[in-house]
Protein backbone atom coordinates (compact mmCIF):
# COMPACT_ATOMS: atom_id res chain seq x y z
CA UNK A 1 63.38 1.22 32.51
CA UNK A 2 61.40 -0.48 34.93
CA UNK A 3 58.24 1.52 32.81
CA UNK A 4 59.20 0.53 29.27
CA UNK A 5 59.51 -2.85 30.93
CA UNK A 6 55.95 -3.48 31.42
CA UNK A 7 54.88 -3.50 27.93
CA UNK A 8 57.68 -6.07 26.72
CA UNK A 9 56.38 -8.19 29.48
CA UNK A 10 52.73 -7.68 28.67
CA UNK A 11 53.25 -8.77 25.21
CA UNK A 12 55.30 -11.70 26.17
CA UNK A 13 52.57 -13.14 28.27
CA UNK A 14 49.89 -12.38 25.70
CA UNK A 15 52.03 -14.36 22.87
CA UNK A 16 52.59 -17.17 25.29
CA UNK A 17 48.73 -17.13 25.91
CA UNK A 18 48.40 -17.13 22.37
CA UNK A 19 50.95 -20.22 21.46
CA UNK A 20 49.21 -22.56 24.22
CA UNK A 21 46.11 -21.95 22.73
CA UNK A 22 46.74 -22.36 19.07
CA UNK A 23 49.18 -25.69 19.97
CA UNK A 24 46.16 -27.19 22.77
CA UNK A 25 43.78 -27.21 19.69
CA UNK A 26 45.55 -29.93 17.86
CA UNK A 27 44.90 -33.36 18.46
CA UNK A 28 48.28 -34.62 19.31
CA UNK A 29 47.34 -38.09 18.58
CA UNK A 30 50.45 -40.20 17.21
CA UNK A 31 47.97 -41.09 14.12
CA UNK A 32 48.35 -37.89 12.90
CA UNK A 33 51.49 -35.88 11.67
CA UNK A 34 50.95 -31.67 10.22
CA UNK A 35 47.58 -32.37 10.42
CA UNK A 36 47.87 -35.22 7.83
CA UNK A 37 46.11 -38.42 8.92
CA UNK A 38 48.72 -41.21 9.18
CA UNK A 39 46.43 -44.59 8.78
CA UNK A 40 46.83 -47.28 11.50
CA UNK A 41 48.62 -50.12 9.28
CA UNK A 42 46.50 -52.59 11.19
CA UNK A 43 43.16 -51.82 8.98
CA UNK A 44 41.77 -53.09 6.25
CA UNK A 45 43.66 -51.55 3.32
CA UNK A 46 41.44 -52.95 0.49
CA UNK A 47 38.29 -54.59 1.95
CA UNK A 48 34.86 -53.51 1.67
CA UNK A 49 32.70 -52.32 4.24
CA UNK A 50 29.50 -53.73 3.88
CA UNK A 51 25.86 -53.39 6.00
CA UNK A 52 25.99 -55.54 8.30
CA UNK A 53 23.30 -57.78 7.59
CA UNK A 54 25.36 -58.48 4.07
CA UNK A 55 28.31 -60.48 5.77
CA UNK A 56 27.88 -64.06 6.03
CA UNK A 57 31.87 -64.58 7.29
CA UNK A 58 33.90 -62.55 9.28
CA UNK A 59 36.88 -64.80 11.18
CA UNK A 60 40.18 -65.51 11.51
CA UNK A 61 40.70 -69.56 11.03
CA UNK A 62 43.42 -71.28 11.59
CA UNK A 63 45.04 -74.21 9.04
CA UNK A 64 46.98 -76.65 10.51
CA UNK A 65 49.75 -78.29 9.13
CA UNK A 66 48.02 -81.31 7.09
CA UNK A 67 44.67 -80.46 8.31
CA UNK A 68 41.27 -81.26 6.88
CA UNK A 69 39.81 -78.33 4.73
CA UNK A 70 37.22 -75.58 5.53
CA UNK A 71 33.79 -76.21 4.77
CA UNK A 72 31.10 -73.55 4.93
CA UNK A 73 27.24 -75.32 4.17
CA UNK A 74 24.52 -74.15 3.50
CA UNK A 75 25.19 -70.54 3.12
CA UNK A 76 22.01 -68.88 1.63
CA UNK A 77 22.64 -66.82 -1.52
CA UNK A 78 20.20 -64.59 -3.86
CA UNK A 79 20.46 -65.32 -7.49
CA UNK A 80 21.79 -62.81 -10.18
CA UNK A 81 24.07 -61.60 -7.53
CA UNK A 82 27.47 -61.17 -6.91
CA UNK A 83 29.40 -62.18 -3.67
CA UNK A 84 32.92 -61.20 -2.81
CA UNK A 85 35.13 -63.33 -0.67
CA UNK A 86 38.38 -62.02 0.64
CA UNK A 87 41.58 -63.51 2.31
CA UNK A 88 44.69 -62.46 3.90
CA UNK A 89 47.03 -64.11 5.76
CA UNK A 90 47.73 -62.73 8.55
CA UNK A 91 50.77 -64.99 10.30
CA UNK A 92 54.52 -64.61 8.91
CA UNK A 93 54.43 -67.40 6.42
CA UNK A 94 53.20 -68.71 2.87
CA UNK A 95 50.79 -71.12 1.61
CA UNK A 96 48.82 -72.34 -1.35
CA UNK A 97 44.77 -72.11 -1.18
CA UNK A 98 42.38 -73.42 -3.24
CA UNK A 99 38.75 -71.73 -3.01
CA UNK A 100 35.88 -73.58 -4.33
CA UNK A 101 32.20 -73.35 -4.41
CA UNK A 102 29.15 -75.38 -5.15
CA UNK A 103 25.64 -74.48 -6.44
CA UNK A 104 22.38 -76.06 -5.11
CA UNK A 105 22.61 -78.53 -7.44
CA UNK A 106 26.11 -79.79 -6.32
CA UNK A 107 28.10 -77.93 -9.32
CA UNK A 108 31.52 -77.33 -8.80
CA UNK A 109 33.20 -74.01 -8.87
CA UNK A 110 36.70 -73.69 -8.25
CA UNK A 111 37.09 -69.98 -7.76
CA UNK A 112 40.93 -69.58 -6.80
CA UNK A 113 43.92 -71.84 -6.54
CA UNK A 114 47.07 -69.53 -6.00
CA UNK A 115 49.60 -68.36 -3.23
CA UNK A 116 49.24 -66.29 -0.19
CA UNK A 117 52.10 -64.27 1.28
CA UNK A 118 52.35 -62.26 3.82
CA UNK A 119 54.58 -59.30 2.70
CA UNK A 120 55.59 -55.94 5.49
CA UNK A 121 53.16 -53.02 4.89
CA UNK A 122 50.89 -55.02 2.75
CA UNK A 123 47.45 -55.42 4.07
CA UNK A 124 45.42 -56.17 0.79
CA UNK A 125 43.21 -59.28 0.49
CA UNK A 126 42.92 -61.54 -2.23
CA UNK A 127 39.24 -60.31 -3.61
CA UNK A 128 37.32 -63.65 -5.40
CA UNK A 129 33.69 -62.62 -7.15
CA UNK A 130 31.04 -65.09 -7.31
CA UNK A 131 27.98 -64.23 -9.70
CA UNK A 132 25.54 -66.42 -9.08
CA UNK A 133 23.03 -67.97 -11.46
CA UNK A 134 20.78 -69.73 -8.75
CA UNK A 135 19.11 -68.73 -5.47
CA UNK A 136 19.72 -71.09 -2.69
CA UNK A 137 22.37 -72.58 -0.81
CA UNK A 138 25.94 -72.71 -1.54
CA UNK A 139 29.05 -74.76 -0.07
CA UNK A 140 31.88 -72.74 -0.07
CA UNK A 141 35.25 -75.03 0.94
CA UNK A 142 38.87 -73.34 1.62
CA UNK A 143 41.64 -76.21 0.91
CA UNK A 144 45.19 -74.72 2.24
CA UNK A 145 48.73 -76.56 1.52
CA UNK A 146 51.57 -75.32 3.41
CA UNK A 147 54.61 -76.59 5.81
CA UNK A 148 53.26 -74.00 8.69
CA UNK A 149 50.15 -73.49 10.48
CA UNK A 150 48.83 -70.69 9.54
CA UNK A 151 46.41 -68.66 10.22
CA UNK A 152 43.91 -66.61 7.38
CA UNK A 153 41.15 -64.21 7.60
CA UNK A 154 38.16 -64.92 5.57
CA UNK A 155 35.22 -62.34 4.77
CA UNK A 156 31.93 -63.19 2.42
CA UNK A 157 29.84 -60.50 2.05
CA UNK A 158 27.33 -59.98 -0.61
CA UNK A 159 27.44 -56.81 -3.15
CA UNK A 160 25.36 -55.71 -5.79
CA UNK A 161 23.17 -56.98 -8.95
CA UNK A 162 25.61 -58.81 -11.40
CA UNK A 163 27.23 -56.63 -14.21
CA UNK A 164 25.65 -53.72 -11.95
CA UNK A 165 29.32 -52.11 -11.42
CA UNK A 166 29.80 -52.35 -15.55
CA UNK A 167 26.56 -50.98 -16.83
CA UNK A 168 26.35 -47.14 -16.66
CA UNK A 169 22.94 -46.79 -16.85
CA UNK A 170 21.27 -49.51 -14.66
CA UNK A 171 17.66 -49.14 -14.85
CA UNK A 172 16.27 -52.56 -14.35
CA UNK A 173 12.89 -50.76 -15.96
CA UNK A 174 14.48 -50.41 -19.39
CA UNK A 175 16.01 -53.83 -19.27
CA UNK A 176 14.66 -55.93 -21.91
CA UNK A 177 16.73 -58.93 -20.74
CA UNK A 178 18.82 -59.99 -17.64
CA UNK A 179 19.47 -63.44 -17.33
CA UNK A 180 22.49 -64.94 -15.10
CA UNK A 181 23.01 -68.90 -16.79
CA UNK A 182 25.52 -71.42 -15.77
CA UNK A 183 27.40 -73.07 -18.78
CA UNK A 184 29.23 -75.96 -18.78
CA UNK A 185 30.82 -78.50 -21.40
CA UNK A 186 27.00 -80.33 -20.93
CA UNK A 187 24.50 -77.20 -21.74
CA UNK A 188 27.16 -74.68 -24.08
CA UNK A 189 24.59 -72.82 -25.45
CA UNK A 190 20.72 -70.61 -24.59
CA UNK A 191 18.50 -69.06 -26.92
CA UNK A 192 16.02 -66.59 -25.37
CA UNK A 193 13.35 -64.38 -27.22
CA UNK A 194 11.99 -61.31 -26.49
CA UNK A 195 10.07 -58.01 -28.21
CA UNK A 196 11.92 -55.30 -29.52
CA UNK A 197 10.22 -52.01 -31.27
CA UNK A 198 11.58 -50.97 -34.49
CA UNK A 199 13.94 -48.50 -34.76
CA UNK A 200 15.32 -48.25 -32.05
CA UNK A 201 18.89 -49.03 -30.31
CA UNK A 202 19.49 -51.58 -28.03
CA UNK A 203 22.73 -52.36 -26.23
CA UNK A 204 23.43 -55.85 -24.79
CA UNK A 205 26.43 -56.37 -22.15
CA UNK A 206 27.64 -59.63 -21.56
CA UNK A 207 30.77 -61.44 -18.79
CA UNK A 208 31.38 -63.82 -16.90
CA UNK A 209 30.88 -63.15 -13.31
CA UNK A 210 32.33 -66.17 -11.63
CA UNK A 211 36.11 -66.02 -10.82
CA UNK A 212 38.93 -68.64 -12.45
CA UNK A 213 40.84 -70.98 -10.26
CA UNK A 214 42.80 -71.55 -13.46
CA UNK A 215 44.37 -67.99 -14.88
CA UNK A 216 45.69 -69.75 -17.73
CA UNK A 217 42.24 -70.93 -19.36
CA UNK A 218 40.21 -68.79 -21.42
CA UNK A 219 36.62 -68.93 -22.36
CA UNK A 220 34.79 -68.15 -25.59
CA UNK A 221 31.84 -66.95 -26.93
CA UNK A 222 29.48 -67.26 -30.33
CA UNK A 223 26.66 -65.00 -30.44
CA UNK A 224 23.72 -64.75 -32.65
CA UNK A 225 20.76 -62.76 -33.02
CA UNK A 226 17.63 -63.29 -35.16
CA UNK A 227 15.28 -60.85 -36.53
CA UNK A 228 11.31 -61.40 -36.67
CA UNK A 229 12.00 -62.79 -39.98
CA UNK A 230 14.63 -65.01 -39.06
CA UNK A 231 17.47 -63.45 -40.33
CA UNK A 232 20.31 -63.58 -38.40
CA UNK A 233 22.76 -61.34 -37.38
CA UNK A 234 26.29 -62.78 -36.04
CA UNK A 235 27.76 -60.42 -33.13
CA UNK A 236 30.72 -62.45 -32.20
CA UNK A 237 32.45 -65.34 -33.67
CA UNK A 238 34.68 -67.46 -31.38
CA UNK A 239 35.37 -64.03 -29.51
CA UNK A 240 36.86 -63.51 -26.04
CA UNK A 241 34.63 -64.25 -23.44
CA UNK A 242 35.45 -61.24 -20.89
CA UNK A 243 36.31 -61.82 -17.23
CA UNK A 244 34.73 -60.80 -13.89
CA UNK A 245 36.59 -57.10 -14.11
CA UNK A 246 35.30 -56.45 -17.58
CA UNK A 247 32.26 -56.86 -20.07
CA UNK A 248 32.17 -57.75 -23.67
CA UNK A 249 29.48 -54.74 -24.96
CA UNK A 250 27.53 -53.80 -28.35
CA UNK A 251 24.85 -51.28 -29.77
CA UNK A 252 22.42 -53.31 -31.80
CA UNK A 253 19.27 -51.16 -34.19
CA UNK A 254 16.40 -52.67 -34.98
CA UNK A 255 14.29 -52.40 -38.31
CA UNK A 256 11.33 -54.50 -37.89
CA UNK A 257 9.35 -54.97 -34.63
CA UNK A 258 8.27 -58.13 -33.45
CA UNK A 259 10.39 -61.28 -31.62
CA UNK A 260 13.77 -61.82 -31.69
CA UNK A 261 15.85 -64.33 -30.47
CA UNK A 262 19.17 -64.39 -29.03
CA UNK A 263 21.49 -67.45 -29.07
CA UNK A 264 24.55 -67.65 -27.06
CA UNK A 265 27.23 -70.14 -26.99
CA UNK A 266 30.15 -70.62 -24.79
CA UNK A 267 32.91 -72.52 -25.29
CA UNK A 268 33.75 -73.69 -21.83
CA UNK A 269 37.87 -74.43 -21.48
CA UNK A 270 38.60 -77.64 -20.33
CA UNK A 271 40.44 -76.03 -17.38
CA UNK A 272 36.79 -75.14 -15.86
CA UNK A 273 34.31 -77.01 -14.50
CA UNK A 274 31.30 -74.66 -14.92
CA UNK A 275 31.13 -70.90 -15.08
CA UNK A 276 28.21 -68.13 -14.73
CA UNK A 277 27.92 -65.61 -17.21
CA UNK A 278 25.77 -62.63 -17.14
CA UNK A 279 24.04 -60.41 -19.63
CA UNK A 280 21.89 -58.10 -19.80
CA UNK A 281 19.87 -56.09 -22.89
CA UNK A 282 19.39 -52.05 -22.14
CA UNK A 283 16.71 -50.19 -24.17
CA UNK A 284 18.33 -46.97 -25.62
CA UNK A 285 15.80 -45.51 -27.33
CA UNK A 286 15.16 -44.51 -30.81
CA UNK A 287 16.89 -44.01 -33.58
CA UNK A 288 14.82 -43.69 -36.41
CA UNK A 289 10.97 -41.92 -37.06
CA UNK A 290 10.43 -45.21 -39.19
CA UNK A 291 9.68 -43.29 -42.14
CA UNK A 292 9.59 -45.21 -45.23
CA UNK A 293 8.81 -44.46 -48.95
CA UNK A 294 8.82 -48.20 -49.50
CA UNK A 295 6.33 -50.41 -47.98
CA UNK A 296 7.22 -54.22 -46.75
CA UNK A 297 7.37 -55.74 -50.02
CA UNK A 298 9.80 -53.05 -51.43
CA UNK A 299 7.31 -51.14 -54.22
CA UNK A 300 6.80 -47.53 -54.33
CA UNK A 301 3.37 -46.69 -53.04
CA UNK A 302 0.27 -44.88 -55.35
CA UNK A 303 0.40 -41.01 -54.76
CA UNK A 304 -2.38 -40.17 -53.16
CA UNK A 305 -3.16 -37.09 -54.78
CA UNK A 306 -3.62 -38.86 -58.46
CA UNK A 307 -6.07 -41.20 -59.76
CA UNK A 308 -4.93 -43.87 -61.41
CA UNK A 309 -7.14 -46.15 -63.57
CA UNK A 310 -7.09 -49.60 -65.66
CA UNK A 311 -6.48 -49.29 -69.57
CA UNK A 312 -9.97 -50.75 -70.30
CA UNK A 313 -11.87 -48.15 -67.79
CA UNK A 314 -10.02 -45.52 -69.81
CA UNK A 315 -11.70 -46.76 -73.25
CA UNK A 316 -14.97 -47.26 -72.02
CA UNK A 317 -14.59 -43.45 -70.27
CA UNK A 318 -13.30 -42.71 -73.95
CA UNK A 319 -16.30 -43.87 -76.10
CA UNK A 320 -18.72 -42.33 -73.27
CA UNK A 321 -17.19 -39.20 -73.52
CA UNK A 322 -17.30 -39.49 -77.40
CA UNK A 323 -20.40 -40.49 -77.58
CA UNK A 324 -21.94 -37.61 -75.86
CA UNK A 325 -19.62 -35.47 -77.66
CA UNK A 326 -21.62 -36.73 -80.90
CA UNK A 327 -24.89 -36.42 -79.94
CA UNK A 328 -24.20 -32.89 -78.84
CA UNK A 329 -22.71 -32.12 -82.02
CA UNK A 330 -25.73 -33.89 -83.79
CA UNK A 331 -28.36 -31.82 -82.33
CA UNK A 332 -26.56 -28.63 -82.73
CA UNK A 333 -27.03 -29.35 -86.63
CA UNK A 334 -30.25 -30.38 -85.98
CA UNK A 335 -31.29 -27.42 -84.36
CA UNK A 336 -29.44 -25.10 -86.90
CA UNK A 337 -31.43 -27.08 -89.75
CA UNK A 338 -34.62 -26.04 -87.73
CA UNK A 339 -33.55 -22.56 -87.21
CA UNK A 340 -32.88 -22.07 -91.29
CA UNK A 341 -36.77 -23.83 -92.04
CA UNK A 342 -38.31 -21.85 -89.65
CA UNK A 343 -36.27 -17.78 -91.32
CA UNK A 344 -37.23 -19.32 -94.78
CA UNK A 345 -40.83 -19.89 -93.83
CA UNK A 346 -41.63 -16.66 -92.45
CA UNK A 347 -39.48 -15.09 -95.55
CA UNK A 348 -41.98 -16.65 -98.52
């Protein structure tokens, strides 16, 4: 027994070997559960992680009960781009915060007026984009209203291009306009012009790319485009002006080539003191091998392979031809005459 025992034993060490090993190579981290990463509720749960060099703020500041509000000046910003700024509150309470920004010429933007709550197991931040339609510094100012202190984190970091996350095909090379405009209730409208090549299709994207304070307002748009000729061509009529998560879109074909002009017109709602809007004009290519069997003025063009003349080039051809024709026929007799003399004569 003692011999049949050795095996048994053998293969009991050897399994316990084995289990030590296979259990020591798992991280046994409290994070982690079956090998299933378990993420620490403590992080950012919808914040972007951007290169460092694109954050401008990255604190926790504290509100105090009837406090003065939060002024950040003079923050340098690139034009036709879009910043994101996030809070969260991070202390057990509630509060109402109003975000605004201003432009370097002192125009207001009021970006967010709403509630923050903290709520168990929710970590998102409030996300506010800012387009911008001017390089230079901005004022952003954070206005809080609440019967606690409190205590928020606040993160601006800049992104991407405006309308860069809506455009499929961004290829600044085939753009045949980008423009990023403030309008307001003072300057509602732009007209720009620009060359287009015949037959081929353009697509234009337009949005607005600064956020609402003011959920309840909506914006409008008219816009118009004009052919070389100066026909125009109405796109939308008192339409929906699309927010910062989408983008009002259209295919437009030309059929002359030369300038057109664009004229855009936004009806600003009262609710807002000044939005950016951004749009931008992507060469598709072409449609058409601009074949025509009319030319410009709508006539069918001569063929080519026939020669057509005047009525009174065709007479005078006539009574040429004629002519010769007779004086052929005229000396034929003539000569026949001659022909008969000359038999006769040597007859006699």
């Amino acid at each position: 027994m003692a011999i049949k025992s050795k095996p048994i034993a053998f293969f009991i060490l050897i399994f316990s070997l084995c289990f030590i090993l296979i259990t020591a190579s798992f991280d046994l981290n409290p994070q982690e559960f079956n090998g299933i990463n378990v993420p620490n509720r403590e992080c950012y749960s919808s914040i972007h992680l951007s290169a460092e060099e694109d954050i401008l703020v990255d604190k926790v500041f504290t509100f105090e009960i009837g406090g003065p509000q939060l002024n950040f000046t003079d923050i340098p910003l690139l034009g036709e781009f879009t910043y994101f700024t996030w809070i969260r509150l991070v202390t057990p309470h509630s509060c109402n915060i109003t975000v605004r920004i201003n432009d370097p010429d002192g125009k207001l933007f009021t970006v967010y007026d709403g509630a923050l709550q903290q709520v168990p197991y929710d970590l998102s931040y409030q996300e506010i984009p800012f387009g911008t339609a001017m390089e230079g510094n901005h004022t952003f100012s954070f206005e809080v209203e609440s019967i606690f202190n409190v205590n928020i984190h606040i993160k601006i970091e800049k992104e991407h291009e405006c309308l860069r996350d809506k455009i499929s095909e961004w290829d600044p090379m085939n753009f045949v306009l980008y423009e990023v405009t403030r309008f307001n209730t003072d300057q509602p409208y732009i007209i720009h012009q620009f060359a287009l090549q015949s037959d081929y299709s353009y697509k234009l994207y337009i949005g607005r790319v600064s956020a609402e304070g003011n959920l309840s307002t909506v914006d409008y748009v008219d816009l118009k485009i004009f052919d070389p000729n100066g026909l125009p061509f109405a796109v939308f009529l008192n339409s929906t002006l699309a927010g910062v998560s989408e983008v009002n879109s259209f295919l437009f074909g030309t059929s002359h080539a030369g300038t057109y002009s664009i004229r855009i017109e936004i009806h600003v709602d009262e609710g807002h003191e000044n939005i950016n809007v951004a749009y931008a004009m992507v060469n598709k290519g072409i449609i058409a091998s601009g074949e025509d069997p009319t030319d410009v003025n709508g006539t069918i063009p001569s063929d080519t392979s026939r020669i057509f003349l005047p009525p009174e080039t065709l007479m005078v051809a006539g009574l040429g031809v004629g002519g010769i024709m007779v004086v052929i026929g005229v000396m034929m007799v003539f000569r026949k005459r001659k022909d008969a003399i000359n038999y006769n004569s040597k007859m006699d």
